[in-house]
Structures are given as C-alpha cells and as structure tokens.
N, C-alpha and C. Protein backbone atom coordinates (compact mmCIF):
# COMPACT_ATOMS: atom_id res chain seq x y z
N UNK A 1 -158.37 237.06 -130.75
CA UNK A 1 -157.62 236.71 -129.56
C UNK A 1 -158.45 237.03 -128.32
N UNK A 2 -158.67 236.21 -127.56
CA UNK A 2 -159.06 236.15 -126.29
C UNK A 2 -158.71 237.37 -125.07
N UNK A 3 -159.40 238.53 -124.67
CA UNK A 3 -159.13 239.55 -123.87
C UNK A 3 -159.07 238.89 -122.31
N UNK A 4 -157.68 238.60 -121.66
CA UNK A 4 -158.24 237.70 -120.69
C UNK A 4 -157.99 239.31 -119.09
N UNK A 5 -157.88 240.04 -119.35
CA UNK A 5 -157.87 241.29 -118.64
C UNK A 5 -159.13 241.28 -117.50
N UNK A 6 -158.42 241.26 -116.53
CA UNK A 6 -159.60 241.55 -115.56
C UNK A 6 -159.53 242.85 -115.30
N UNK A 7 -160.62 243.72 -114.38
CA UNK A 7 -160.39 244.65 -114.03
C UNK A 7 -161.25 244.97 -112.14
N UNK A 8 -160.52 245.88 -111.77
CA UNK A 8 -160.59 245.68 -110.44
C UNK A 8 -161.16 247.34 -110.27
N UNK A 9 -162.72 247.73 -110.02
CA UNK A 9 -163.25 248.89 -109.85
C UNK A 9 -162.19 249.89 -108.80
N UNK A 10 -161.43 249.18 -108.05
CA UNK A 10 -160.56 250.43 -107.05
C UNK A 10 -159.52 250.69 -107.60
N UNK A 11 -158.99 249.90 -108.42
CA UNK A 11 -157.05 250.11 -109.20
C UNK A 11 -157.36 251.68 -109.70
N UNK A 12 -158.08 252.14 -110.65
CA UNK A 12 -158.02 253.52 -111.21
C UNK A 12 -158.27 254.69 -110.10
N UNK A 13 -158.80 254.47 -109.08
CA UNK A 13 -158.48 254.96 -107.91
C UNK A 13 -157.75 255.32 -107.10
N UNK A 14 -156.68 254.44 -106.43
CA UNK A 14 -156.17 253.90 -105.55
C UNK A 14 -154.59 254.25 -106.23
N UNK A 15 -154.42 254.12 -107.86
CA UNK A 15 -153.07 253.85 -107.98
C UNK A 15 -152.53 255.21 -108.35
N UNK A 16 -153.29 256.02 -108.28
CA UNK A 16 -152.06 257.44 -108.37
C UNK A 16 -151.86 258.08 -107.08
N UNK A 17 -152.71 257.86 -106.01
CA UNK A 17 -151.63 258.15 -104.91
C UNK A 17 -151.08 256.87 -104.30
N UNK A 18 -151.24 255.67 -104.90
CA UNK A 18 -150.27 254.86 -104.48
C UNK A 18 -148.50 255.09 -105.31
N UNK A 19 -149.05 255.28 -106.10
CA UNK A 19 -147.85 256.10 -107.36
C UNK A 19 -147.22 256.88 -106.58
N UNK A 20 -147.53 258.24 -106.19
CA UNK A 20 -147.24 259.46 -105.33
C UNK A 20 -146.02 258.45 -104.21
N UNK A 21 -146.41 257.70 -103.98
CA UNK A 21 -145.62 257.42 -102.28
C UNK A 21 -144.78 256.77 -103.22
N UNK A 22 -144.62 255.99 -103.97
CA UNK A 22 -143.84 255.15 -104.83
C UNK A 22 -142.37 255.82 -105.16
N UNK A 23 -142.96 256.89 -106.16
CA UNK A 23 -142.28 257.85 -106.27
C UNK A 23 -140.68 258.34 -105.43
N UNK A 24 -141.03 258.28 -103.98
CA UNK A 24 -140.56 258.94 -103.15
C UNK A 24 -140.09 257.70 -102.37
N UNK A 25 -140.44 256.00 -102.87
CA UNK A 25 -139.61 255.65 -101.85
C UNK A 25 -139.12 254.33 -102.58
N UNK A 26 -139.57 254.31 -103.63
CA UNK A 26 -138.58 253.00 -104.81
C UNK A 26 -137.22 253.60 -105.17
N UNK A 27 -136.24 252.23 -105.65
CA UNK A 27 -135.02 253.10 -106.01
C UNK A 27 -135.26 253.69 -107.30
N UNK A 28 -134.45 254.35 -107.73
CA UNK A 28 -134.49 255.06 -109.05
C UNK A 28 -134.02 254.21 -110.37
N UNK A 29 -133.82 252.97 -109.69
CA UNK A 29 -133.29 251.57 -110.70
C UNK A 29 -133.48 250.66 -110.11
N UNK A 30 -133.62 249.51 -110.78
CA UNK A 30 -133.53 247.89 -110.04
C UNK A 30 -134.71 247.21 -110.37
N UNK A 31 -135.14 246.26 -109.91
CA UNK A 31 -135.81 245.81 -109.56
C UNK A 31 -137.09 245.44 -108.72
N UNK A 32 -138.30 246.00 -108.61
CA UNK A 32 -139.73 246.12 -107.69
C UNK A 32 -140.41 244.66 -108.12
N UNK A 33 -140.21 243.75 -107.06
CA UNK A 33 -140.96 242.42 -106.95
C UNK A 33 -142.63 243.19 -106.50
N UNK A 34 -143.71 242.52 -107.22
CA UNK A 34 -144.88 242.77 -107.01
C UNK A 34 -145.55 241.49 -106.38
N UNK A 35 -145.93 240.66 -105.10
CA UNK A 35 -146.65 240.19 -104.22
C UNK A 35 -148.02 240.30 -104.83
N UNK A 36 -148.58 239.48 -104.69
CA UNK A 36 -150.34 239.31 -105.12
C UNK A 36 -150.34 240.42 -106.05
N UNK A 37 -149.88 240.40 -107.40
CA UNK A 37 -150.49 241.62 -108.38
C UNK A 37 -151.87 241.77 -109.37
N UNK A 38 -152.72 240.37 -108.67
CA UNK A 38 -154.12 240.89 -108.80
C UNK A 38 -154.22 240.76 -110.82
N UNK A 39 -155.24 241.60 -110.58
CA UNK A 39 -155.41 241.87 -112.37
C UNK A 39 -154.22 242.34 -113.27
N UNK A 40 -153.01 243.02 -112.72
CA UNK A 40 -152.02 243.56 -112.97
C UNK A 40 -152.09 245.08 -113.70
N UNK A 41 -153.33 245.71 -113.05
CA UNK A 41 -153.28 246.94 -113.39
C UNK A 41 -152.52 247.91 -113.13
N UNK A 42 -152.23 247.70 -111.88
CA UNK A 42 -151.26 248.56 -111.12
C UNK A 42 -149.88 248.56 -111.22
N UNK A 43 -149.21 247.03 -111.86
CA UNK A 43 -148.29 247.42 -112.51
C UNK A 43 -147.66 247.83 -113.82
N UNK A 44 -148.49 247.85 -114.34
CA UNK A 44 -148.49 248.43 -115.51
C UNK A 44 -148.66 249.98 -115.78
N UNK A 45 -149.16 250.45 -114.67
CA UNK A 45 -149.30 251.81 -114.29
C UNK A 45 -148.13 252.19 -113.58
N UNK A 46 -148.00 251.40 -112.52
CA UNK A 46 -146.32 251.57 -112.29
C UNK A 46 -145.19 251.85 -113.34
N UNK A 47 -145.15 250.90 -113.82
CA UNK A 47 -144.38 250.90 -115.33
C UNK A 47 -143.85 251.88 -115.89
N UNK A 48 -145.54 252.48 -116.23
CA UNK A 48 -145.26 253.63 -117.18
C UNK A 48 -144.66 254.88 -116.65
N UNK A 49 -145.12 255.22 -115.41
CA UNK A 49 -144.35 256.16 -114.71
C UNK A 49 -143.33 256.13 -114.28
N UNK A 50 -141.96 254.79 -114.41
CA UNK A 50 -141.35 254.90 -113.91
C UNK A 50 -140.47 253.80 -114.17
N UNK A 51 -140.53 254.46 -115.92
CA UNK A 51 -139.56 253.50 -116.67
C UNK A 51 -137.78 253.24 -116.22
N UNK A 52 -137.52 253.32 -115.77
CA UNK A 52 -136.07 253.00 -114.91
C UNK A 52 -136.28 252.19 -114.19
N UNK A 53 -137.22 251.17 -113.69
CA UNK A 53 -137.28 250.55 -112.95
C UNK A 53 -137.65 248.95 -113.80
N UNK A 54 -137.38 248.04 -113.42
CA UNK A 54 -138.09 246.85 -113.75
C UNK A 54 -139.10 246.21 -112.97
N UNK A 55 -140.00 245.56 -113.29
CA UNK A 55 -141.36 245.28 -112.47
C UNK A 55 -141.71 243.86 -112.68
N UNK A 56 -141.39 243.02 -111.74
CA UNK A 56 -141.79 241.76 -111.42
C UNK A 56 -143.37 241.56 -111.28
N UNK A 57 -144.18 241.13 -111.61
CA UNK A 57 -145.62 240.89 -111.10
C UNK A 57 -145.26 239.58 -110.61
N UNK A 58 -146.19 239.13 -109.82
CA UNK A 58 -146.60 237.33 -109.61
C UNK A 58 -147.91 237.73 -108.29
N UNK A 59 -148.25 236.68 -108.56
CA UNK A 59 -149.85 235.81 -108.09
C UNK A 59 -149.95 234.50 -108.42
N UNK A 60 -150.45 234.03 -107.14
CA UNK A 60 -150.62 232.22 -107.41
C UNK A 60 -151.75 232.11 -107.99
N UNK A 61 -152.88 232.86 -108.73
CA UNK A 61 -154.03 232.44 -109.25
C UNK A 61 -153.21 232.09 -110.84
N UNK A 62 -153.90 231.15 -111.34
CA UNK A 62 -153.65 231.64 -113.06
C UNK A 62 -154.49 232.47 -113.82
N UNK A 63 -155.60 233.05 -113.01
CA UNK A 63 -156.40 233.54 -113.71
C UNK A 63 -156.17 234.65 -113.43
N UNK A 64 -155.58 235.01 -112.43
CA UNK A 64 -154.89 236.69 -112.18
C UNK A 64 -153.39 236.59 -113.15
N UNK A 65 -152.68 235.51 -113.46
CA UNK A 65 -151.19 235.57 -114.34
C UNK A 65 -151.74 236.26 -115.46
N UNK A 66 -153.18 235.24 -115.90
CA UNK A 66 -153.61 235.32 -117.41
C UNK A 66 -153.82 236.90 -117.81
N UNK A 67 -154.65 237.63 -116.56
CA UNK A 67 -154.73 239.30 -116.42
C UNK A 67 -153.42 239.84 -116.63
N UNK A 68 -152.79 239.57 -116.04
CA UNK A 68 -151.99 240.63 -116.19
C UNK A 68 -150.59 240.11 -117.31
N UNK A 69 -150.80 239.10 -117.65
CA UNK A 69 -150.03 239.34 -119.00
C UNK A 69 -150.40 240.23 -119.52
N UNK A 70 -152.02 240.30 -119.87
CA UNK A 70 -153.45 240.57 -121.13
C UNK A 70 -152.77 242.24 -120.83
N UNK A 71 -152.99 242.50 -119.35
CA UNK A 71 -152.71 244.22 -118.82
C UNK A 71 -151.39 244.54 -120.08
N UNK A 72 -149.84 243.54 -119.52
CA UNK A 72 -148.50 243.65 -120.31
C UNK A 72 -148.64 244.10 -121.39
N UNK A 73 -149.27 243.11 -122.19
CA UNK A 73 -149.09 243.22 -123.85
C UNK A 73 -149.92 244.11 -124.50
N UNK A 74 -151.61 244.51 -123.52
CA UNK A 74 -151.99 246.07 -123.72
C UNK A 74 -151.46 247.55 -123.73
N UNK A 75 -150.63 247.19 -122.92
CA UNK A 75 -149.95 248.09 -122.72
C UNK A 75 -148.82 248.60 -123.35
N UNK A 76 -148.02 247.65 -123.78
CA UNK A 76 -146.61 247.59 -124.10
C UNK A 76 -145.69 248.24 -123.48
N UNK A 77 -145.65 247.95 -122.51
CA UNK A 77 -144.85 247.80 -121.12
C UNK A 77 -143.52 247.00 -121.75
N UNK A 78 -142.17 247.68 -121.69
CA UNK A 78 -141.03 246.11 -121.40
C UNK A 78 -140.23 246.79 -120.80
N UNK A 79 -140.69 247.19 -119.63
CA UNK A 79 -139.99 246.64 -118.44
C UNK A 79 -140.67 246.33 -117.02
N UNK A 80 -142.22 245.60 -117.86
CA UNK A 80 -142.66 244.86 -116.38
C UNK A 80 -142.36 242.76 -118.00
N UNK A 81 -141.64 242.30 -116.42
CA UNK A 81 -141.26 240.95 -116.66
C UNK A 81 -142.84 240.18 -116.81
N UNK A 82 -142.60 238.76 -117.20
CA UNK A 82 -144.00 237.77 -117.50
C UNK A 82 -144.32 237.67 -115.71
N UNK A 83 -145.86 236.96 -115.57
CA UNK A 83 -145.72 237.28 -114.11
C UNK A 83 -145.16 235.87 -113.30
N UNK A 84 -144.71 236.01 -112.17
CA UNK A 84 -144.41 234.65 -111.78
C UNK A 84 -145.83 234.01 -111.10
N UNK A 85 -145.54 232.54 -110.50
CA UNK A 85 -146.48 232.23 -109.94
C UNK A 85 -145.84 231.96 -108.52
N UNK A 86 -146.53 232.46 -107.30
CA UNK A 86 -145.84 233.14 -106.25
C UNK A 86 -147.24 233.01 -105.22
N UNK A 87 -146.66 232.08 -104.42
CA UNK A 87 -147.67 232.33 -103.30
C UNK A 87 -147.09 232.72 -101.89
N UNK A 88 -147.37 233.92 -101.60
CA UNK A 88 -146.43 234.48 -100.69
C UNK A 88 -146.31 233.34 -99.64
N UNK A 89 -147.33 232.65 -98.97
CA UNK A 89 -146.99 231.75 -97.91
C UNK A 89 -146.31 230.66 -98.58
N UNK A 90 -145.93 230.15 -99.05
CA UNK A 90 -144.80 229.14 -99.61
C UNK A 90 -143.45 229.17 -100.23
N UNK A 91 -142.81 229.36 -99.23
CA UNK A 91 -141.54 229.81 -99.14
C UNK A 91 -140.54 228.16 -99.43
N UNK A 92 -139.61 227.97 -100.80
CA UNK A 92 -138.98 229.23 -100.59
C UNK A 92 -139.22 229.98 -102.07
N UNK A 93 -139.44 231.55 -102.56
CA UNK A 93 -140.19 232.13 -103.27
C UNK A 93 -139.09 231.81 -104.70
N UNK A 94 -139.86 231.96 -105.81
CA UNK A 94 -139.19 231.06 -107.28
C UNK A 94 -138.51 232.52 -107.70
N UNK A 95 -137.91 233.26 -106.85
CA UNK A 95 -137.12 234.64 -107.09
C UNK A 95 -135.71 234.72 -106.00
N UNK A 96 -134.69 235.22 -107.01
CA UNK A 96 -133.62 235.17 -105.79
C UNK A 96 -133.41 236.93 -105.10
N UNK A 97 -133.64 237.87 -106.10
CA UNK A 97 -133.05 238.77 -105.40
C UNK A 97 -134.12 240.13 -106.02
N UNK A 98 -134.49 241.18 -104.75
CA UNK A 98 -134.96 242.03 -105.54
C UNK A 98 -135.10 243.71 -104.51
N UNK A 99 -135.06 244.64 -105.32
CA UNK A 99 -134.40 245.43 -104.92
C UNK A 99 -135.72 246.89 -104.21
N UNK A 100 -136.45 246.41 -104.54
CA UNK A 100 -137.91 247.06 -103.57
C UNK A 100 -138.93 245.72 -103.55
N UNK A 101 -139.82 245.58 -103.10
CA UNK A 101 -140.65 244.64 -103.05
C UNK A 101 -142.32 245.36 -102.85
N UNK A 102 -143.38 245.84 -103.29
CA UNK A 102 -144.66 245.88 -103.34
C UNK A 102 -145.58 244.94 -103.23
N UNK A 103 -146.85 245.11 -102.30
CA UNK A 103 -147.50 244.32 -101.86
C UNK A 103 -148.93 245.02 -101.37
N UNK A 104 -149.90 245.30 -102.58
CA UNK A 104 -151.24 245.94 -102.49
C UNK A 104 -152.32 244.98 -102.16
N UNK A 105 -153.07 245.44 -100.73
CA UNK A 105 -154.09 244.82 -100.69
C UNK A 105 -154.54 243.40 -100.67
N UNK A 106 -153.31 242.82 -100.16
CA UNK A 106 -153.25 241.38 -100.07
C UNK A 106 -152.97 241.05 -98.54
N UNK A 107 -153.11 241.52 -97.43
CA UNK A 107 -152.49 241.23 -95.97
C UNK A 107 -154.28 240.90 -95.39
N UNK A 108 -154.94 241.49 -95.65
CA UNK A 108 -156.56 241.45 -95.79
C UNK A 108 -157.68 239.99 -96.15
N UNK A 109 -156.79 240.43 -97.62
CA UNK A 109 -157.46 239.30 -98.01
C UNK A 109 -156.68 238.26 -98.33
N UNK A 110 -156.26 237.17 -97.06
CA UNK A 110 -155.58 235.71 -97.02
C UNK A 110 -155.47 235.63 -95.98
N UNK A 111 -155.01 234.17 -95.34
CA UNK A 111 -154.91 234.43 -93.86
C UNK A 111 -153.38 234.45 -93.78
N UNK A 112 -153.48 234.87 -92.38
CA UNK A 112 -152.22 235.37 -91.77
C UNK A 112 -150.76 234.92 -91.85
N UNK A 113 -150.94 233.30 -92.65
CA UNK A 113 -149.81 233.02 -92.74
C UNK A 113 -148.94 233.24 -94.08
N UNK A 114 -149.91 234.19 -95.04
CA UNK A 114 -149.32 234.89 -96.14
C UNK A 114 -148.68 235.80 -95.54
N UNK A 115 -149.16 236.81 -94.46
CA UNK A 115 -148.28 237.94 -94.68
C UNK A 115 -147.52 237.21 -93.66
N UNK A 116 -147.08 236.32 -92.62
CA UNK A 116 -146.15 235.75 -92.37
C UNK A 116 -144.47 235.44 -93.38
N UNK A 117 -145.23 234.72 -94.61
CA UNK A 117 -144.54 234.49 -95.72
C UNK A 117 -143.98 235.78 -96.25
N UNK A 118 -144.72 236.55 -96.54
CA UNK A 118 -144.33 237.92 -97.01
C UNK A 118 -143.21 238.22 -96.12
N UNK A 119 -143.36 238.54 -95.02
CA UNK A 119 -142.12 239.10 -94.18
C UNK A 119 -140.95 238.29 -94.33
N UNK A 120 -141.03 236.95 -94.38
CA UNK A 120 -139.73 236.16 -94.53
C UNK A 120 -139.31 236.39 -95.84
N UNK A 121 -140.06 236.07 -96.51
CA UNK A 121 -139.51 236.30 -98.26
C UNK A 121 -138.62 237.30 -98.30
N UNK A 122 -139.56 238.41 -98.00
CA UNK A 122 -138.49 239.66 -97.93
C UNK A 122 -137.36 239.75 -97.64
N UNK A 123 -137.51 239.49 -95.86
CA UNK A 123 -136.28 239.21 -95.48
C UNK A 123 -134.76 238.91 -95.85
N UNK A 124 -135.46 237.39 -96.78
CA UNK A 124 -134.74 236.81 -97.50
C UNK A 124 -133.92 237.53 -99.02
N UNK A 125 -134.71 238.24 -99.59
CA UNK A 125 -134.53 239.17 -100.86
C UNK A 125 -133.68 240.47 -100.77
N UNK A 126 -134.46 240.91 -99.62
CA UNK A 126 -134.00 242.27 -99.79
C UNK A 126 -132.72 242.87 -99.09
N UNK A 127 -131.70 243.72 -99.62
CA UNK A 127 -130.68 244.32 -98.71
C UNK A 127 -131.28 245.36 -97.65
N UNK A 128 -130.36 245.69 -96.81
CA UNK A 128 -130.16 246.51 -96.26
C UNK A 128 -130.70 247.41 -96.65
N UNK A 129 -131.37 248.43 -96.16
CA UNK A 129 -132.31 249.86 -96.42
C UNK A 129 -133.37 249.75 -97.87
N UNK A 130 -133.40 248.54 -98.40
CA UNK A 130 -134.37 248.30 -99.59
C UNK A 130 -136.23 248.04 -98.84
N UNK A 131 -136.68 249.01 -99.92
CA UNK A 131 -138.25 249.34 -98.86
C UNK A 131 -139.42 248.00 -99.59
N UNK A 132 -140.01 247.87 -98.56
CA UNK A 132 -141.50 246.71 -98.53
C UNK A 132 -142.62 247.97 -98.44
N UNK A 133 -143.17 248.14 -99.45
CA UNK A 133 -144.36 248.99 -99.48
C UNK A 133 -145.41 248.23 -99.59
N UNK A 134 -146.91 248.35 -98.08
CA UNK A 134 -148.10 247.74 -98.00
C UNK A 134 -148.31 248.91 -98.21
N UNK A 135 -149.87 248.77 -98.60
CA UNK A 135 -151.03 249.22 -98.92
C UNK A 135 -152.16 248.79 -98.74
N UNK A 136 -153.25 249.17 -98.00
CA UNK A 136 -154.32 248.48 -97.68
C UNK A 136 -155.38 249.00 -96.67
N UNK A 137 -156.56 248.59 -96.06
CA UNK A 137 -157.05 248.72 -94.92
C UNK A 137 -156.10 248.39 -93.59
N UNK A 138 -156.57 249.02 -92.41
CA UNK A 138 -155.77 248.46 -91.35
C UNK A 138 -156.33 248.78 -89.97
N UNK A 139 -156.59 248.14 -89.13
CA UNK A 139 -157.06 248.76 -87.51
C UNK A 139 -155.58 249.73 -87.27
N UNK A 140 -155.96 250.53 -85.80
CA UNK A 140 -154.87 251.12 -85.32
C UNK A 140 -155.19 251.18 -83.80
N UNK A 141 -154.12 250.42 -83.24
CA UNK A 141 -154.71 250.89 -81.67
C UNK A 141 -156.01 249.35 -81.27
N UNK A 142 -156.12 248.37 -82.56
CA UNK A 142 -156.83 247.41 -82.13
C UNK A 142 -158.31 248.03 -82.55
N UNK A 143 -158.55 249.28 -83.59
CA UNK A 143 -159.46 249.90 -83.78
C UNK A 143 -159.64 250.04 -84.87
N UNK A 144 -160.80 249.73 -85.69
CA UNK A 144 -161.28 250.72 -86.94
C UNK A 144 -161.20 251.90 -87.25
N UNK A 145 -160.63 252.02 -88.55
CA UNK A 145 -160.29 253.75 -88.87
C UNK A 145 -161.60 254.52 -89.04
N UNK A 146 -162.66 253.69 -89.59
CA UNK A 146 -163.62 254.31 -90.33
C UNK A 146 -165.03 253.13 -90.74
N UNK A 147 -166.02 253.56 -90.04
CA UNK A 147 -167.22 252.32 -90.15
C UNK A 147 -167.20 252.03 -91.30
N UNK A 148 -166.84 251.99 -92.62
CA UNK A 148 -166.73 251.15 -93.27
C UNK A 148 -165.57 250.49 -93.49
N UNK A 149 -164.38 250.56 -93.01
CA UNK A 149 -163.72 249.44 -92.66
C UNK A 149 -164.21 248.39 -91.95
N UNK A 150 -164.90 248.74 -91.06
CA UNK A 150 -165.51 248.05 -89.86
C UNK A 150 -166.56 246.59 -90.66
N UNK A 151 -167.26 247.36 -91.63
CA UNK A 151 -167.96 246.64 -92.21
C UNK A 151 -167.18 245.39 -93.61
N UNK A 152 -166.28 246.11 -94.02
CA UNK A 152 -165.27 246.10 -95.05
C UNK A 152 -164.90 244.24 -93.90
N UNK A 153 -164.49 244.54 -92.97
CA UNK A 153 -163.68 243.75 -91.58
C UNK A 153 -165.04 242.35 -91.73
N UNK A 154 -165.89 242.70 -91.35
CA UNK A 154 -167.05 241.75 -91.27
C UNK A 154 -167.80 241.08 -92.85
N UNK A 155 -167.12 241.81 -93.54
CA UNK A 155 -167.98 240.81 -95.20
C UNK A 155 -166.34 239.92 -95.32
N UNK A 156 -165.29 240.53 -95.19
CA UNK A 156 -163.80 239.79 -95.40
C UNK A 156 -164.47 237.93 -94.63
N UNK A 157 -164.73 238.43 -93.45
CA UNK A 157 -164.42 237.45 -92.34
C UNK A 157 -165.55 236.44 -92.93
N UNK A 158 -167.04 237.03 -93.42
CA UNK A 158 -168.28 236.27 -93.36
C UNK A 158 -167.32 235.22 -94.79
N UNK A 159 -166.62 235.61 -95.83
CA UNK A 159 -165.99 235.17 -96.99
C UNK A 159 -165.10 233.95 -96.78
N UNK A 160 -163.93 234.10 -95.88
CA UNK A 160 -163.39 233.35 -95.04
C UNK A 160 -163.05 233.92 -93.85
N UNK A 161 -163.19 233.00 -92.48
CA UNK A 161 -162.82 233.46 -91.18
C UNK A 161 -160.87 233.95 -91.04
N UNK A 162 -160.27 233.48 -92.41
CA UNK A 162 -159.23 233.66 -92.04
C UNK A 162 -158.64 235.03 -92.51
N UNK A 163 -159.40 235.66 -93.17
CA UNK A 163 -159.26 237.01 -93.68
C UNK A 163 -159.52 237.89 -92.82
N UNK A 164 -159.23 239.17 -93.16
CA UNK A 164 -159.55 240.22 -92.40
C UNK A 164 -159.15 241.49 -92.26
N UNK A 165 -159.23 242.39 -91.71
CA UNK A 165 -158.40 243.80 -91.76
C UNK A 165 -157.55 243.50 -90.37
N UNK A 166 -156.08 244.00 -90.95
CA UNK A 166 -155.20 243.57 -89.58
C UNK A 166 -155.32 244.49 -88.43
N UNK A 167 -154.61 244.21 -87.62
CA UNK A 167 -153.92 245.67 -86.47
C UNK A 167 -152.66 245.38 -86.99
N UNK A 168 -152.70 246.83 -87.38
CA UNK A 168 -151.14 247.36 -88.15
C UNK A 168 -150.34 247.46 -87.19
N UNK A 169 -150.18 247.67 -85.28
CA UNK A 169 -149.54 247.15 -84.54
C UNK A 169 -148.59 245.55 -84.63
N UNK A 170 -149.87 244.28 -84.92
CA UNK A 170 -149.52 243.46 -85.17
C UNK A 170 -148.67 243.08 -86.25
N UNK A 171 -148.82 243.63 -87.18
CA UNK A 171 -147.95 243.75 -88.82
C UNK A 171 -146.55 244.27 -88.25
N UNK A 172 -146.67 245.44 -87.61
CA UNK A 172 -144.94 246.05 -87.31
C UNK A 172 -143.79 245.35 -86.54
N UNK A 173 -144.57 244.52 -85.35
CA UNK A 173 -144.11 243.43 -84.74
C UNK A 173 -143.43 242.26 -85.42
N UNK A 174 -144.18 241.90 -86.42
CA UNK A 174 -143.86 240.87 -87.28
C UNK A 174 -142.63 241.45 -88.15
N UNK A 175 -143.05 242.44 -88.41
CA UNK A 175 -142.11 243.06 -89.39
C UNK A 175 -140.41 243.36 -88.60
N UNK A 176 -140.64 243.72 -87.81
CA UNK A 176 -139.69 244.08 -86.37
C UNK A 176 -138.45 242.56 -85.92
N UNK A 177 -139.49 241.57 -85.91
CA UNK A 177 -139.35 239.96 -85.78
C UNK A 177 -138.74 239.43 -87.43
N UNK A 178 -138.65 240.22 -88.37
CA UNK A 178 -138.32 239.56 -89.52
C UNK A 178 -137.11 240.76 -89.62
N UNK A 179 -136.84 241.33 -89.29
CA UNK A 179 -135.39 242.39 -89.57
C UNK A 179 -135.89 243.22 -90.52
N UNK A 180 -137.00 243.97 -90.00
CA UNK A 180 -137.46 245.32 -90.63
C UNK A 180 -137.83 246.85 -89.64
N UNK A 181 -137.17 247.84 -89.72
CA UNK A 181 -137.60 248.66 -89.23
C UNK A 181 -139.17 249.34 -88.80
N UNK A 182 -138.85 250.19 -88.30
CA UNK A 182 -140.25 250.88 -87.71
C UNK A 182 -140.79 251.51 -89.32
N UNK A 183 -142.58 251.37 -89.09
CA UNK A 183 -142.79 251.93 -90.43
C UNK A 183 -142.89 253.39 -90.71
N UNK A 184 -143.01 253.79 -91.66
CA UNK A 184 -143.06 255.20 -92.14
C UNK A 184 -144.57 254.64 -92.96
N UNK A 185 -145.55 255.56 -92.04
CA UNK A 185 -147.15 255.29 -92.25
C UNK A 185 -147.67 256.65 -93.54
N UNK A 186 -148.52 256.49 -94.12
CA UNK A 186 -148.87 257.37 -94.91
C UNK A 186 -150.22 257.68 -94.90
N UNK A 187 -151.17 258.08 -94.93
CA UNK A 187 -152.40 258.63 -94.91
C UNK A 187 -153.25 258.30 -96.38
N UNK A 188 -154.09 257.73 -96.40
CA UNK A 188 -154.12 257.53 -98.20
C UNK A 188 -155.90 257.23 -98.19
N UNK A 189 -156.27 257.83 -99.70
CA UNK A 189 -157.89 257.98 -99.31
C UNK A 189 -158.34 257.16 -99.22
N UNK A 190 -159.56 256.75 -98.94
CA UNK A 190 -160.89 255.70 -99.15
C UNK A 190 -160.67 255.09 -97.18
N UNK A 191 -159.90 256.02 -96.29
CA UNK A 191 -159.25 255.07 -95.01
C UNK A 191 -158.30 254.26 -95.00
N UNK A 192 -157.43 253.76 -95.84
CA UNK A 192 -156.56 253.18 -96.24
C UNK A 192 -155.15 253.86 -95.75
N UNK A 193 -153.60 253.08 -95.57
CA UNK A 193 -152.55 253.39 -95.52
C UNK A 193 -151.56 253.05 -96.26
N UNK A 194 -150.47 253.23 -96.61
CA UNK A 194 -149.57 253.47 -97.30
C UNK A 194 -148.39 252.85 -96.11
N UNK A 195 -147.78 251.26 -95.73
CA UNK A 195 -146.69 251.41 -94.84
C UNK A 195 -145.98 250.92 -95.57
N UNK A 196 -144.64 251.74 -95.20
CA UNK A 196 -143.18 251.43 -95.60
C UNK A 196 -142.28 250.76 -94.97
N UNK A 197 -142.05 249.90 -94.72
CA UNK A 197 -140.80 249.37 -94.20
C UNK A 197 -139.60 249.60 -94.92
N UNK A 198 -138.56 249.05 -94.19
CA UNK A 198 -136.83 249.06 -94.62
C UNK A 198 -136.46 248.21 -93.68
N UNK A 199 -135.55 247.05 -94.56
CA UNK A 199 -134.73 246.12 -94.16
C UNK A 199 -133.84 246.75 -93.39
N UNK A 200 -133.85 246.16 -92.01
CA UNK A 200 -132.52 246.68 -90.97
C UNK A 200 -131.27 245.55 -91.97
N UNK A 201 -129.90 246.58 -91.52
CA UNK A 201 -128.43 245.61 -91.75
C UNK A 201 -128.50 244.35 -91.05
N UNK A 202 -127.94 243.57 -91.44
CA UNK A 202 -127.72 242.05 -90.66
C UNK A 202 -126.44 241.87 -90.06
C-alpha cells in the first residue's frame, strides 16, 4: 500500500505548545473544524490528546487530503473525521456547524482573501463564545517580531506577491468586522503567536 503521508519539518515542533493553548481554550466536547490541515499531523496529535473531542481536518489540496487520511489510518485515530475539501476563500464552506474552529499557519501562506473567508465562515459556524484559534507568524505595530520573520516575510512574497506575514492589527479588525472579539494573544516559540478569538452574541 502506498504511504501517501507527508511530513512537515515544524509540526513535531510547533504542536505541543500549540497543544498547551488548546488545552485551555477548546471545549471539553464537540466538534474542532481544522482550516488548511496541511499534512494532517497536527491533527492527529490533537486527537490523541484529547479524545473527547471530534476533529474535522479539510484542505483544498488533494495531495494534503491524501496526507492526512495516510496521518488517520496511521494512527488510528476515530475521532478525527475523513478530511473535507475546503477552501477557506470559497464560501459557502461544505460544513454546517462547528463548535471550535483551528487554523495553523495558513493566514501567511495565501492571499488575503482566504483569511477574509476564514472570518466569514466562522462567523457563519460558530456560536456565541466558541473560540477561532490562529497560529502563525505575525507583524505587530506594522513591525517584525524577529529578523527572521522579516526574512521568513520576503521568501513568502518572492513565492507569491500575495502571501505574506500579516499585521495582526489588521487580522483583529477583520476579526472585529466579522463578530469576533478582541484577541487573547499568546507568546509561542520560533517568534510565532498563538491568537484566540471568540464569537461575540448576535
């Protein structure tokens, strides 16, 4: 049988203190829609720590679906679902309802009218006080955290001009504009952040 598993050198990194914040701000049941889930390492690591939960993956590549089935059935995971195919900017999303929503490292790399999509989707999905957890690089203040973001900022852009590291100012606005609260920011290694949103009541 064909190993169709990708693997992504930062996931074994990156996902136990992305775990850590998880922890502390998913519900303790329901449902976690996963946004661009990549190779699907990370949810499958999710998973395991935190079997009470169910775990949606989706990505519009098929060659990232094909990963992270390969991740699923390595794993034996059942309670992360098959993955959908989900392109955050094309709304309206092939999911009706979900009860946290995750979104690693994808606001960066696409242009802007994904995480546009992202915020509406949400919008659309989530209740009242249910959290949108990013993760990623981010300016602050219209600034680089750390010269290699800086550089991180300039190979994105040379790749496509429409990529990039955001101003996380600009993200909260949007987020603010889609019926989401102020974020709860987190500190997380390699220069990276951890933001949380929560759906305001309607």
């Amino acid at each position: 049988m064909i190993d169709h598993r990708l693997f992504a050198p930062a996931a074994p990194r990156n996902r136990g203190p992305i775990l850590d914040v998880l922890r502390d701000t998913l519900p303790k049941s329901g449902l976690a829609l996963e946004i661009a889930s990549g190779t699907g390492e990370h949810v499958v690591h999710f998973a395991a720590a935190l079997p009470d939960l169910t775990f949606q993956p989706s990505d519009p590549g098929a060659d990232e679906r094909a990963s992270i089935a390969g991740w699923i059935a390595a794993s034996g995971a059942n309670n992360v679902l098959a993955p959908l195919a989900l392109d955050a900017a094309a709304l309206p999303w092939p999911i009706l309802r979900a009860d946290a929503i995750l979104c690693i490292n994808m606001i960066h790399i696409s242009p802007w009218a994904a995480t546009e999509g992202l915020f509406c989707g949400a919008s659309t999905l989530l209740a009242s006080g249910a959290p949108l957890v990013l993760y990623g690089a981010y300016k602050r203040g219209g600034v680089h955290t750390a010269p290699g973001n800086a550089a991180f900022d300039e190979a994105l852009r040379r790749q496509n001009p429409e990529w990039g590291v955001r101003d996380l100012e600009k993200v909260a606005a949007l987020a603010e504009e889609s019926g989401f609260g102020a974020p709860r920011i987190v500190e997380m290694p390699a220069n990276n952040l951890c933001v949380v949103f929560r759906r305001m009541g309607g």
